[in-house]
Protein backbone atom coordinates (compact mmCIF):
# COMPACT_ATOMS: atom_id res chain seq x y z
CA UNK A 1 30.81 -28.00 -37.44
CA UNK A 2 33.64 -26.13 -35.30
CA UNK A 3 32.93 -24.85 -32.31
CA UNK A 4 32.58 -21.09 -32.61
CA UNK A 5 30.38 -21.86 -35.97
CA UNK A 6 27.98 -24.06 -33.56
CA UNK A 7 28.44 -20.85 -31.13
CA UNK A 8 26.89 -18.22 -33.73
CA UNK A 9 24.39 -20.68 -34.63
CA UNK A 10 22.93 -20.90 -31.31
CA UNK A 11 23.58 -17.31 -30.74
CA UNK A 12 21.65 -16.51 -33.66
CA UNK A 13 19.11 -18.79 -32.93
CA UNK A 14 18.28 -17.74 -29.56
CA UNK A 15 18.43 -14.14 -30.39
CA UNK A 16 16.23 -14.65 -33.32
CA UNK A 17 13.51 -16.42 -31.21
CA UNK A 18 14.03 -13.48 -28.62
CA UNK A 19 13.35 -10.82 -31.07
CA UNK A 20 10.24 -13.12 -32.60
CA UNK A 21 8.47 -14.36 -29.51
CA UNK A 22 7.04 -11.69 -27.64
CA UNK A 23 8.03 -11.77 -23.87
CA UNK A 24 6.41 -14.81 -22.33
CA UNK A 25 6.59 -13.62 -18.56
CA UNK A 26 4.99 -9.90 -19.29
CA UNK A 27 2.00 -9.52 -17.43
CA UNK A 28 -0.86 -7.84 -19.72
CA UNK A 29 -1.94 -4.71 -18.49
CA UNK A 30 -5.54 -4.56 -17.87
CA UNK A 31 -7.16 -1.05 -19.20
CA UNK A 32 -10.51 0.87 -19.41
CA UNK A 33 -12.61 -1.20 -16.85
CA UNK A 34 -14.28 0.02 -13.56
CA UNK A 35 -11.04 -0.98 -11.70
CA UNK A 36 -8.83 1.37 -13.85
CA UNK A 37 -10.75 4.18 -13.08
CA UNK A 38 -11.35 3.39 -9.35
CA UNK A 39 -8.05 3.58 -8.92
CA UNK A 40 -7.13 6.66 -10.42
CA UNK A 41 -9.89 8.31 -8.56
CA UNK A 42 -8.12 7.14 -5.58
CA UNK A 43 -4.77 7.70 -6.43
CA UNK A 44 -6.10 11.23 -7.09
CA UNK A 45 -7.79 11.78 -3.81
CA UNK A 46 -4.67 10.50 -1.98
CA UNK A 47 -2.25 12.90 -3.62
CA UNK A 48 -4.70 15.93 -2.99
CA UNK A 49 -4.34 15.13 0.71
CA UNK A 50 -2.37 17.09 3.03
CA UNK A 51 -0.37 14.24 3.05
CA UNK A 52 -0.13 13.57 -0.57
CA UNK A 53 1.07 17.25 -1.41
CA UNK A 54 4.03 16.20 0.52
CA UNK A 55 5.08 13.17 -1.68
CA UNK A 56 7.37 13.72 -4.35
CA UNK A 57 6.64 15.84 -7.48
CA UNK A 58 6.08 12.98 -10.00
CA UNK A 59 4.08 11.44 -12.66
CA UNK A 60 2.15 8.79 -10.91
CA UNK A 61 0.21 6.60 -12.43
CA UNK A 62 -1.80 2.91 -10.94
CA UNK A 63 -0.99 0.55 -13.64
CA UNK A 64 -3.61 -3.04 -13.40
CA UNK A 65 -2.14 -6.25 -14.64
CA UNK A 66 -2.99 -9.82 -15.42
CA UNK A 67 -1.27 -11.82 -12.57
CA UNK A 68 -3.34 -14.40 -10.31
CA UNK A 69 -0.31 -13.56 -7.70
CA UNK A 70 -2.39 -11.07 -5.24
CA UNK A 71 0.71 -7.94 -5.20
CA UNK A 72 1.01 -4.61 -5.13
CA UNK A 73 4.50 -2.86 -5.63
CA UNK A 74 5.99 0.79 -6.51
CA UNK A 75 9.12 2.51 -8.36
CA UNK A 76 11.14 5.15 -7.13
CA UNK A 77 9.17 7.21 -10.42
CA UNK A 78 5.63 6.55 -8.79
CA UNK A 79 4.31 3.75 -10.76
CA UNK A 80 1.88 2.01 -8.59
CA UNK A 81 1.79 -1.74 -10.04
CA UNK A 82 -1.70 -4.01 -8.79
CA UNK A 83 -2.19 -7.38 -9.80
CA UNK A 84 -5.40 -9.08 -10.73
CA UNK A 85 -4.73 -11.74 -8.18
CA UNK A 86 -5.57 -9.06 -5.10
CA UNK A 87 -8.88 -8.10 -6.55
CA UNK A 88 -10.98 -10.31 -4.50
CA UNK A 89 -9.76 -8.72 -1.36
CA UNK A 90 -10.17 -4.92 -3.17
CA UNK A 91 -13.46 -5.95 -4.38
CA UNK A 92 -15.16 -2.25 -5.06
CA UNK A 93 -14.24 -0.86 -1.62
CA UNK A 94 -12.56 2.62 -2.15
CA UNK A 95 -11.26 2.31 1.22
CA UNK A 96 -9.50 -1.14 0.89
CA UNK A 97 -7.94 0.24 -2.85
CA UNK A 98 -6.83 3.96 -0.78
CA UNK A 99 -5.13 1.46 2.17
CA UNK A 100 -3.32 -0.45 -1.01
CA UNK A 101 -2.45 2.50 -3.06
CA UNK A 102 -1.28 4.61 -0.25
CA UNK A 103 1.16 1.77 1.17
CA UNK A 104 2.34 1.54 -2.17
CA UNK A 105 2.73 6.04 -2.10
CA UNK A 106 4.65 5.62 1.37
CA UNK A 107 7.09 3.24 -0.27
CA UNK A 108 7.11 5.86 -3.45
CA UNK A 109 8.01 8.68 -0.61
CA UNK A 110 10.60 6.70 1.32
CA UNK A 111 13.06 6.66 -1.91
CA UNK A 112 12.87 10.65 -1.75
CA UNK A 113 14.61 11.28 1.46
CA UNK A 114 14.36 15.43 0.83
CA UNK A 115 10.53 15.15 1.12
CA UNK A 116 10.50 13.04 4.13
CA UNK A 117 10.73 15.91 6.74
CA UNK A 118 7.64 17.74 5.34
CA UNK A 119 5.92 14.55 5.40
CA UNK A 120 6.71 13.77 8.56
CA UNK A 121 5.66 17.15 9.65
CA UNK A 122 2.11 16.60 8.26
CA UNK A 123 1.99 13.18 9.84
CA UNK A 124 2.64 14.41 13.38
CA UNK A 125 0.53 17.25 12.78
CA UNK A 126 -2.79 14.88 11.83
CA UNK A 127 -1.56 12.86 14.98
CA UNK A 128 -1.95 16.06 17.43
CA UNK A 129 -5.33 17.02 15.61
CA UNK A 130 -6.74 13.63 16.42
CA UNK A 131 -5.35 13.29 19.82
CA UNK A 132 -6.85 17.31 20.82
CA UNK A 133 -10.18 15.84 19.69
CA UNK A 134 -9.99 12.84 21.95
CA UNK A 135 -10.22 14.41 25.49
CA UNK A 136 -8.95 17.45 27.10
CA UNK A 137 -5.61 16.89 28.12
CA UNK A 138 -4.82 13.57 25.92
CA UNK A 139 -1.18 13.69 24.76
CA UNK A 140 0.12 11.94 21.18
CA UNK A 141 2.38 9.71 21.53
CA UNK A 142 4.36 9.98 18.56
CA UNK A 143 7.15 7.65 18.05
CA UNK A 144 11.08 9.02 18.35
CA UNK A 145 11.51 7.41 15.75
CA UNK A 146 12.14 9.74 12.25
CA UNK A 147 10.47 8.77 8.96
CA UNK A 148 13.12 6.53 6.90
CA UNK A 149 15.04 5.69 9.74
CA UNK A 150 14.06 2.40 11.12
């Protein structure tokens, strides 16, 4: 057999098994379970948040999936990706899935530099709120530092 004919048969091969074997490192998604719907109740609480109004205008969406790796990551479109693996530590605890969801948002907001001075805005505004409720004459001390840049 010549060399290019060897070539196309591999070629042909490999592509064949490609288009015939589904994709062996996809993670399954996980739907309609208690999970799924504890976190879009939290996803939806977090974006009707001061705070949340400020992220960008996107579809977001908390997508589960089959992966004993505990992870959490985000796109730059607001897909929130959770793992299976990190359930023990989210157990049912709203509070523990809102700290996971809303790192994931602050990631989602840092790739849209336009809506980072609104956000920022909101964030030192919460900061003075809590600090006036402290003790009369408690100061914030908000970082110099500007959202996005370091």
């Amino acid at each position: 057999m010549s060399r290019l004919g060897f070539s196309g048969l591999l070629f042909s091969l490999s592509l064949g098994w490609c288009l015939c074997v589904p994709a062996l490192g996809a993670p399954r998604k996980i739907l309609h379970t208690s999970r799924n719907h504890t976190a879009e109740e939290v996803l939806k609480s977090l974006l009707s948040s001061p705070l949340g109004k400020r992220a960008p205008s996107l579809d977001y969406r908390v997508i589960l999936v089959e992966d004993r790796n505990p992870n959490a990551f985000s796109t730059f479109q607001g897909k929130i990706t959770i793992t299976s693996g990190i359930f023990p530590v989210l157990d049912d605890d709203r509070g523990v899935w809102a700290a996971v969801i809303g790192h994931e948002l602050g990631h989602v907001v840092l790739h849209h530099p336009d809506c980072l001075p609104g956000f920022e805005a909101e964030l030192r505004q919460a900061d003075q709120a809590a600090h006036s409720k402290e003790e009369v004459g408690a100061s914030s001390q908000w970082p110099q530092v500007h959202l996005g840049q370091g």
